[in-house]
C-alpha atoms as a PDB file:
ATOM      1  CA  UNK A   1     105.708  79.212  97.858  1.00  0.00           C
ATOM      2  CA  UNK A   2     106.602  75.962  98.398  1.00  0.00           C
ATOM      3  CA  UNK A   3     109.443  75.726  95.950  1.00  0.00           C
ATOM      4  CA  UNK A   4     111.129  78.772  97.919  1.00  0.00           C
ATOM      5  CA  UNK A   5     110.852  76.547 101.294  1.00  0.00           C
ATOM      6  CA  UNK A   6     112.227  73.649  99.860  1.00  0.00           C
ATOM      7  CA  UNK A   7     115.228  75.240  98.369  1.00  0.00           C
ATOM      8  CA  UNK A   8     115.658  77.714 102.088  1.00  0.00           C
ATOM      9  CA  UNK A   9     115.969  74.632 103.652  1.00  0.00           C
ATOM     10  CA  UNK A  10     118.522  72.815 101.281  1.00  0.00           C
ATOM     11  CA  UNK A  11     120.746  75.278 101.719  1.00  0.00           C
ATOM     12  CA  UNK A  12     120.167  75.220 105.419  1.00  0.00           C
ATOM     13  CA  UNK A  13     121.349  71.683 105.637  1.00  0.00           C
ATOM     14  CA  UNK A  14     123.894  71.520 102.571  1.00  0.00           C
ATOM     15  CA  UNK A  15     125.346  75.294 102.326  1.00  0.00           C
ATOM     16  CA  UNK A  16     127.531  77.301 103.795  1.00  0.00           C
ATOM     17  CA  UNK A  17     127.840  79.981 106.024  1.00  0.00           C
ATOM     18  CA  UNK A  18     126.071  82.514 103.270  1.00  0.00           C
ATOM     19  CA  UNK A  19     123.835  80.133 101.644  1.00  0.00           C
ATOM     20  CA  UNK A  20     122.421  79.679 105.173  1.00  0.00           C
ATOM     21  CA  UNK A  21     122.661  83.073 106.174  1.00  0.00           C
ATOM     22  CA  UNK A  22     120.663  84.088 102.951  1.00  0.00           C
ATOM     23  CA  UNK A  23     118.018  81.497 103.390  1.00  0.00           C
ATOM     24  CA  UNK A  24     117.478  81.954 107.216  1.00  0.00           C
ATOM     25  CA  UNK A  25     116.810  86.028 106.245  1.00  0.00           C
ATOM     26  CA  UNK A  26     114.711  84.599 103.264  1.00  0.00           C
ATOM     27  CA  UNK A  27     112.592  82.410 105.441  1.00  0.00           C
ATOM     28  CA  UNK A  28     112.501  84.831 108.323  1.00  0.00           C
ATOM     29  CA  UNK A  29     111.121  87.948 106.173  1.00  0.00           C
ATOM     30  CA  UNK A  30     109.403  86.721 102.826  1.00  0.00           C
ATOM     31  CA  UNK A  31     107.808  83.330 104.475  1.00  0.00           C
ATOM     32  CA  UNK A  32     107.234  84.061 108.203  1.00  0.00           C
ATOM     33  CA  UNK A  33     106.651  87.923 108.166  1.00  0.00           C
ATOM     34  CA  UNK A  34     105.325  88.351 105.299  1.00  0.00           C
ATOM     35  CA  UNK A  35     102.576  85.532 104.925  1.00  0.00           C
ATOM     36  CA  UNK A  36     102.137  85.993 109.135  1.00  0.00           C
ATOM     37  CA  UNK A  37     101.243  89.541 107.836  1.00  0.00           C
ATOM     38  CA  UNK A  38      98.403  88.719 105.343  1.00  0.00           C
ATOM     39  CA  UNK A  39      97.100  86.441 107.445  1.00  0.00           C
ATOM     40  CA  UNK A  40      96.602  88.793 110.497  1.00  0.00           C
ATOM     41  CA  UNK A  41      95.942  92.418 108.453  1.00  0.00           C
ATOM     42  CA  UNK A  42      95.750  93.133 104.867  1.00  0.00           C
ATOM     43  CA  UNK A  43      94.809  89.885 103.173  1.00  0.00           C
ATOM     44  CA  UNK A  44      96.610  91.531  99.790  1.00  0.00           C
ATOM     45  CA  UNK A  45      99.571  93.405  97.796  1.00  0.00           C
ATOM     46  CA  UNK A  46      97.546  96.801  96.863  1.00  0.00           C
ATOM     47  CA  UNK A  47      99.186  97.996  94.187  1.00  0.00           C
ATOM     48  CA  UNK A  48      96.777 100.973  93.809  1.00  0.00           C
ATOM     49  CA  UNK A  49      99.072 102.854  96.496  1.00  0.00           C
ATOM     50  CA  UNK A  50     102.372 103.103  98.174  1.00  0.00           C
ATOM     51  CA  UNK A  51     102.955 100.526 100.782  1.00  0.00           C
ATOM     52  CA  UNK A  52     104.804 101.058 103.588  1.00  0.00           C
ATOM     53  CA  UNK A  53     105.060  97.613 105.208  1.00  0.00           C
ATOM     54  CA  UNK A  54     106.446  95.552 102.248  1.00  0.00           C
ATOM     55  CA  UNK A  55     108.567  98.513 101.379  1.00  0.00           C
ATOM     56  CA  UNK A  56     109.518  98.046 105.151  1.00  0.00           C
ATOM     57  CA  UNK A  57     110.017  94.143 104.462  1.00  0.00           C
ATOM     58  CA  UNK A  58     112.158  94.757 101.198  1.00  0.00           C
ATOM     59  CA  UNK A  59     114.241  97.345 103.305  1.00  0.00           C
ATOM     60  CA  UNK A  60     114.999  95.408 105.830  1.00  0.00           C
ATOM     61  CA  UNK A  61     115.992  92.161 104.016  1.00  0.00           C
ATOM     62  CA  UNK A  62     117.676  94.069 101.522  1.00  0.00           C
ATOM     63  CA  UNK A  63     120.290  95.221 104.385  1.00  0.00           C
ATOM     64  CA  UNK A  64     120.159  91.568 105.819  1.00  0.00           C
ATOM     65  CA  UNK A  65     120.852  90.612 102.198  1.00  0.00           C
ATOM     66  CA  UNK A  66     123.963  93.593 101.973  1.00  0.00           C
ATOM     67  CA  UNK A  67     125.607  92.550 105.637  1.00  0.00           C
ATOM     68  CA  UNK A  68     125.647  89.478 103.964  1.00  0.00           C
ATOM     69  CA  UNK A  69     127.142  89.964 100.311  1.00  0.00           C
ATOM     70  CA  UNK A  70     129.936  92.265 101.915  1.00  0.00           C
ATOM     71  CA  UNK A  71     131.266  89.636 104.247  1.00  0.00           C
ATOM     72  CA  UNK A  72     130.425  86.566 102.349  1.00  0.00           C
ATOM     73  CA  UNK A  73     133.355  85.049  99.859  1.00  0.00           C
ATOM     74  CA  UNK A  74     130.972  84.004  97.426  1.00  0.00           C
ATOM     75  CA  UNK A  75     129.883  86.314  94.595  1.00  0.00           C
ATOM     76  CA  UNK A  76     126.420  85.452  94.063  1.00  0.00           C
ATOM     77  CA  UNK A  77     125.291  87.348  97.061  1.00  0.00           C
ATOM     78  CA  UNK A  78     125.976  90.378  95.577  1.00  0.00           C
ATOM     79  CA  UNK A  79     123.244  89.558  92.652  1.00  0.00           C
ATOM     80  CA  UNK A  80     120.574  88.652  95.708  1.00  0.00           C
ATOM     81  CA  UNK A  81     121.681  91.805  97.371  1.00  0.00           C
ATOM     82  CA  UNK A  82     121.397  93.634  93.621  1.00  0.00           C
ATOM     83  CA  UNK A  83     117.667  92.297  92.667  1.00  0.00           C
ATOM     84  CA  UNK A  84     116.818  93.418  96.590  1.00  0.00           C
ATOM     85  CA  UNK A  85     117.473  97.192  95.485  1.00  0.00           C
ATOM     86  CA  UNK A  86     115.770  97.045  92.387  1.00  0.00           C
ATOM     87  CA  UNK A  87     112.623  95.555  94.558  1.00  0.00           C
ATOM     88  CA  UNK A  88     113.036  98.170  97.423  1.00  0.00           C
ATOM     89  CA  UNK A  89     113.617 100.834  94.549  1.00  0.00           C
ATOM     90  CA  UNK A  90     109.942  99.886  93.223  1.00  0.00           C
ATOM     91  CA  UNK A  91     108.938 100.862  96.360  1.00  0.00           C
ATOM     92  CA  UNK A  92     110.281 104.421  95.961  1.00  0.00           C
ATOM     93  CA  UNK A  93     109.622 105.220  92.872  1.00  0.00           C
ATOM     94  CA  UNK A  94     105.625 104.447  93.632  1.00  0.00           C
ATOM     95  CA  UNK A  95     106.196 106.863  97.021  1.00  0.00           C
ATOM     96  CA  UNK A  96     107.662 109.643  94.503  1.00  0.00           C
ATOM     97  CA  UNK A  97     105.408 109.319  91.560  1.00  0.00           C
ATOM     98  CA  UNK A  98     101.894 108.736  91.144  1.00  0.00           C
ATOM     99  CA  UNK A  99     101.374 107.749  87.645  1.00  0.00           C
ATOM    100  CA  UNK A 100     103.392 104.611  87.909  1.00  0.00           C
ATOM    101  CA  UNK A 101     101.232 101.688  86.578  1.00  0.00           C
ATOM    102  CA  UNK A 102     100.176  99.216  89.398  1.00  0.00           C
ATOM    103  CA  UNK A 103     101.181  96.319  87.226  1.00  0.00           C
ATOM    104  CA  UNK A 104     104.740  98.158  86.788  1.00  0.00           C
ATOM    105  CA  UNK A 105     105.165  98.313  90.394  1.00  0.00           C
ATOM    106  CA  UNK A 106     103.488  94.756  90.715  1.00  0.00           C
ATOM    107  CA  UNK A 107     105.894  93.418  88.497  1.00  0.00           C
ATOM    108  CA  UNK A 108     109.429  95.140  90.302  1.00  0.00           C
ATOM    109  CA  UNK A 109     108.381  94.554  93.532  1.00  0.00           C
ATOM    110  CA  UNK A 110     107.563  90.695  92.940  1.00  0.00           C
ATOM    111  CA  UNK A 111     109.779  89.535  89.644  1.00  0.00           C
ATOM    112  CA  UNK A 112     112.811  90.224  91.308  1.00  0.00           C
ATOM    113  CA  UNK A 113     111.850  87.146  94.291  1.00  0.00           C
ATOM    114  CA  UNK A 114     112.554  84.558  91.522  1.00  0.00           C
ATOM    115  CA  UNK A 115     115.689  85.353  90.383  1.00  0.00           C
ATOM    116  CA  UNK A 116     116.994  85.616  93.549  1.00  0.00           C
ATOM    117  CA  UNK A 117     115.466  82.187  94.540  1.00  0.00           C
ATOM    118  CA  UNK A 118     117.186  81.227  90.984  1.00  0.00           C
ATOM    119  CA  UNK A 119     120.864  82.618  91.989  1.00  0.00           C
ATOM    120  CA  UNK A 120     120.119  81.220  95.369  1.00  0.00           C
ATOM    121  CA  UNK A 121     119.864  77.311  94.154  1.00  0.00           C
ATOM    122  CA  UNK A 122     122.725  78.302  91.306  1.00  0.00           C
ATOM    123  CA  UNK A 123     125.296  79.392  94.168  1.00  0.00           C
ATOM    124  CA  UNK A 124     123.944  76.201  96.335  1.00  0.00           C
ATOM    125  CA  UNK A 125     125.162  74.180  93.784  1.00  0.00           C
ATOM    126  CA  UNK A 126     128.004  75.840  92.907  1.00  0.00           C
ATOM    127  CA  UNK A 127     128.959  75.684  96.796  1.00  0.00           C
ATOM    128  CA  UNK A 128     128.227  71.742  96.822  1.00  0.00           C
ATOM    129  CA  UNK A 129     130.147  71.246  93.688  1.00  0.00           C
ATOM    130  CA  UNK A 130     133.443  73.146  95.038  1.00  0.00           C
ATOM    131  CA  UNK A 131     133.504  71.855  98.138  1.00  0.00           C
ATOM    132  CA  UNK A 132     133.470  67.967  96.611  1.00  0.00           C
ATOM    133  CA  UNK A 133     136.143  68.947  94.134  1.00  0.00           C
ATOM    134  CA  UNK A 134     138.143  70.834  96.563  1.00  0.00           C
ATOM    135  CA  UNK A 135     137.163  70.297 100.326  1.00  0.00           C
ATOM    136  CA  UNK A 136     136.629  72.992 103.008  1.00  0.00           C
ATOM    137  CA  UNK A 137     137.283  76.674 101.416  1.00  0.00           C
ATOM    138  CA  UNK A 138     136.134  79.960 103.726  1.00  0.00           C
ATOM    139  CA  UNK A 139     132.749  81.435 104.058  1.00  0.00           C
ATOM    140  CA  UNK A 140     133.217  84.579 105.321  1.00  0.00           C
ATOM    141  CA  UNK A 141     136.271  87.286 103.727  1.00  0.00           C
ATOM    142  CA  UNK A 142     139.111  87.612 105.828  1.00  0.00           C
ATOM    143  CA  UNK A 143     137.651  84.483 108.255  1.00  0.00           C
ATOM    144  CA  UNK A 144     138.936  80.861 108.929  1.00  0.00           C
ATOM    145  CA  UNK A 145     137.995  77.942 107.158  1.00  0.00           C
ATOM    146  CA  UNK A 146     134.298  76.782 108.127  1.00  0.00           C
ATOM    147  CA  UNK A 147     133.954  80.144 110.464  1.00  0.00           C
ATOM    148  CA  UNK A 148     129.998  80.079 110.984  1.00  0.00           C
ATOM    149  CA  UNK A 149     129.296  83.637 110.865  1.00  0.00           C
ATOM    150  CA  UNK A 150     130.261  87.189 109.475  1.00  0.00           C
ATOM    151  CA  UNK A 151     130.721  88.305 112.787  1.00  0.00           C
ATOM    152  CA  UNK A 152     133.519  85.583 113.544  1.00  0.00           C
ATOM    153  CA  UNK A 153     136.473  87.234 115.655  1.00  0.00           C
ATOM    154  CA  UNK A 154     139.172  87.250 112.725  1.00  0.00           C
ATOM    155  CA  UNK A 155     142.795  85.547 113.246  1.00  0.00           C
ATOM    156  CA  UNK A 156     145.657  86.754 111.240  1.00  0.00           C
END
Protein backbone atom coordinates (compact mmCIF):
# COMPACT_ATOMS: atom_id res chain seq x y z
CA UNK A 1 0.00 0.00 0.00
CA UNK A 2 1.47 2.88 -1.09
CA UNK A 3 -0.29 5.32 1.16
CA UNK A 4 1.15 3.21 4.24
CA UNK A 5 4.86 3.79 2.72
CA UNK A 6 4.45 7.25 2.25
CA UNK A 7 3.18 8.04 5.65
CA UNK A 8 6.20 5.18 7.34
CA UNK A 9 8.50 7.31 5.85
CA UNK A 10 7.15 10.82 6.97
CA UNK A 11 7.37 9.92 10.19
CA UNK A 12 10.80 8.53 9.63
CA UNK A 13 12.09 11.89 8.62
CA UNK A 14 9.67 14.31 10.68
CA UNK A 15 8.78 12.17 14.00
CA UNK A 16 10.08 11.29 16.91
CA UNK A 17 11.61 8.66 18.64
CA UNK A 18 8.04 6.55 18.63
CA UNK A 19 6.67 7.74 15.47
CA UNK A 20 9.89 6.28 14.00
CA UNK A 21 10.05 3.42 16.09
CA UNK A 22 6.37 2.53 15.04
CA UNK A 23 6.94 3.05 11.40
CA UNK A 24 10.38 1.23 11.15
CA UNK A 25 8.34 -2.05 12.90
CA UNK A 26 5.47 -1.13 10.40
CA UNK A 27 7.69 -1.18 7.39
CA UNK A 28 9.83 -4.02 8.63
CA UNK A 29 6.77 -6.57 9.27
CA UNK A 30 3.57 -5.49 7.20
CA UNK A 31 5.68 -4.15 3.96
CA UNK A 32 8.95 -6.17 3.84
CA UNK A 33 7.86 -9.52 5.52
CA UNK A 34 4.78 -9.69 4.71
CA UNK A 35 4.62 -8.81 0.85
CA UNK A 36 8.44 -10.69 0.69
CA UNK A 37 6.17 -13.57 1.96
CA UNK A 38 3.48 -13.67 -0.82
CA UNK A 39 5.80 -13.20 -3.20
CA UNK A 40 8.05 -16.26 -2.34
CA UNK A 41 5.09 -18.85 -0.82
CA UNK A 42 1.47 -18.43 -0.53
CA UNK A 43 0.48 -15.84 -3.11
CA UNK A 44 -2.82 -15.16 -0.65
CA UNK A 45 -4.64 -14.47 2.88
CA UNK A 46 -6.73 -17.94 3.12
CA UNK A 47 -9.27 -17.20 5.19
CA UNK A 48 -10.80 -20.72 4.87
CA UNK A 49 -8.28 -21.81 7.78
CA UNK A 50 -6.14 -20.77 10.63
CA UNK A 51 -2.92 -19.21 9.63
CA UNK A 52 -0.05 -19.50 11.43
CA UNK A 53 2.39 -17.13 9.68
CA UNK A 54 0.32 -13.87 9.71
CA UNK A 55 -0.84 -14.82 13.14
CA UNK A 56 3.04 -15.09 13.62
CA UNK A 57 3.42 -11.53 11.85
CA UNK A 58 0.55 -9.89 14.01
CA UNK A 59 2.31 -11.47 17.16
CA UNK A 60 5.32 -10.30 16.66
CA UNK A 61 4.57 -6.66 15.69
CA UNK A 62 2.03 -6.51 18.19
CA UNK A 63 4.95 -6.91 20.96
CA UNK A 64 7.18 -4.52 18.78
CA UNK A 65 4.09 -2.30 18.87
CA UNK A 66 3.72 -2.94 23.12
CA UNK A 67 7.76 -2.35 23.85
CA UNK A 68 6.92 0.61 22.18
CA UNK A 69 3.60 2.13 23.74
CA UNK A 70 5.07 1.30 27.32
CA UNK A 71 8.18 3.38 26.92
CA UNK A 72 6.96 5.94 24.52
CA UNK A 73 5.50 9.45 26.13
CA UNK A 74 3.00 9.75 23.61
CA UNK A 75 -0.46 8.21 24.04
CA UNK A 76 -1.38 7.21 20.70
CA UNK A 77 0.80 4.20 20.79
CA UNK A 78 -1.23 2.62 23.07
CA UNK A 79 -4.31 2.71 20.39
CA UNK A 80 -1.66 1.08 17.63
CA UNK A 81 -0.64 -1.33 20.29
CA UNK A 82 -4.71 -1.79 21.13
CA UNK A 83 -5.97 -2.42 17.31
CA UNK A 84 -2.66 -4.95 17.18
CA UNK A 85 -4.52 -7.26 19.86
CA UNK A 86 -7.74 -7.10 18.41
CA UNK A 87 -5.88 -8.25 14.94
CA UNK A 88 -3.72 -10.97 16.70
CA UNK A 89 -7.00 -11.90 18.72
CA UNK A 90 -8.70 -12.70 15.16
CA UNK A 91 -6.13 -14.96 14.84
CA UNK A 92 -7.14 -16.94 17.95
CA UNK A 93 -10.40 -16.98 17.89
CA UNK A 94 -10.21 -18.72 14.14
CA UNK A 95 -7.47 -21.36 15.92
CA UNK A 96 -10.28 -22.01 18.73
CA UNK A 97 -13.41 -22.06 16.72
CA UNK A 98 -14.30 -23.34 13.49
CA UNK A 99 -17.49 -21.77 12.56
CA UNK A 100 -16.10 -18.30 12.46
CA UNK A 101 -17.05 -16.73 9.06
CA UNK A 102 -13.95 -16.19 6.75
CA UNK A 103 -15.13 -12.70 5.99
CA UNK A 104 -15.35 -12.13 9.98
CA UNK A 105 -11.88 -13.13 10.37
CA UNK A 106 -11.01 -11.30 6.98
CA UNK A 107 -12.36 -8.29 8.25
CA UNK A 108 -10.42 -8.33 12.12
CA UNK A 109 -7.39 -9.40 10.88
CA UNK A 110 -7.15 -6.60 8.04
CA UNK A 111 -9.61 -3.51 9.27
CA UNK A 112 -7.64 -2.95 12.15
CA UNK A 113 -4.22 -1.93 9.58
CA UNK A 114 -6.10 1.33 8.75
CA UNK A 115 -6.81 2.71 11.81
CA UNK A 116 -3.62 2.24 12.99
CA UNK A 117 -2.12 3.84 9.79
CA UNK A 118 -4.96 6.59 10.73
CA UNK A 119 -3.67 7.14 14.54
CA UNK A 120 -0.25 6.82 13.09
CA UNK A 121 -0.50 10.15 10.70
CA UNK A 122 -2.93 11.75 13.67
CA UNK A 123 -0.01 11.38 16.37
CA UNK A 124 2.59 12.53 13.43
CA UNK A 125 0.88 15.55 13.34
CA UNK A 126 0.15 16.01 16.63
CA UNK A 127 4.07 15.46 17.28
CA UNK A 128 4.92 18.18 14.47
CA UNK A 129 2.41 20.54 15.82
CA UNK A 130 3.83 20.38 19.60
CA UNK A 131 7.11 20.49 18.88
CA UNK A 132 6.60 24.01 16.69
CA UNK A 133 4.48 25.41 19.49
CA UNK A 134 6.70 24.24 22.17
CA UNK A 135 10.24 23.00 21.01
CA UNK A 136 12.04 19.77 22.04
CA UNK A 137 9.74 17.69 24.67
CA UNK A 138 10.93 13.78 25.53
CA UNK A 139 10.27 10.71 23.55
CA UNK A 140 10.79 8.09 25.68
CA UNK A 141 9.16 8.05 29.75
CA UNK A 142 11.60 8.66 32.25
CA UNK A 143 14.41 9.63 29.26
CA UNK A 144 16.17 12.97 28.28
CA UNK A 145 15.03 15.32 25.89
CA UNK A 146 15.56 13.98 22.16
CA UNK A 147 16.90 10.42 23.73
CA UNK A 148 16.70 8.22 20.41
CA UNK A 149 15.59 5.07 21.83
CA UNK A 150 13.57 3.19 24.64
CA UNK A 151 16.54 1.55 25.60
CA UNK A 152 18.43 4.95 26.38
CA UNK A 153 20.57 4.57 29.72
CA UNK A 154 18.27 6.89 32.01
CA UNK A 155 19.84 10.00 34.04
CA UNK A 156 18.15 11.17 37.12
Amino acid sequence: MVAAWVLCLCALKWGGGPERWVAIVWLSVFEIVHRGYHLLWEPVFRVDQFDTFHAAMDLAAGLGFLVIALQANRLFTLWIASFQLISFSAHLARGMVDEITPIAYAFLVIAPSYFQLAILGGGLIAHVRRKKEFGEYRDWRGSDYGAASPFAQRTR
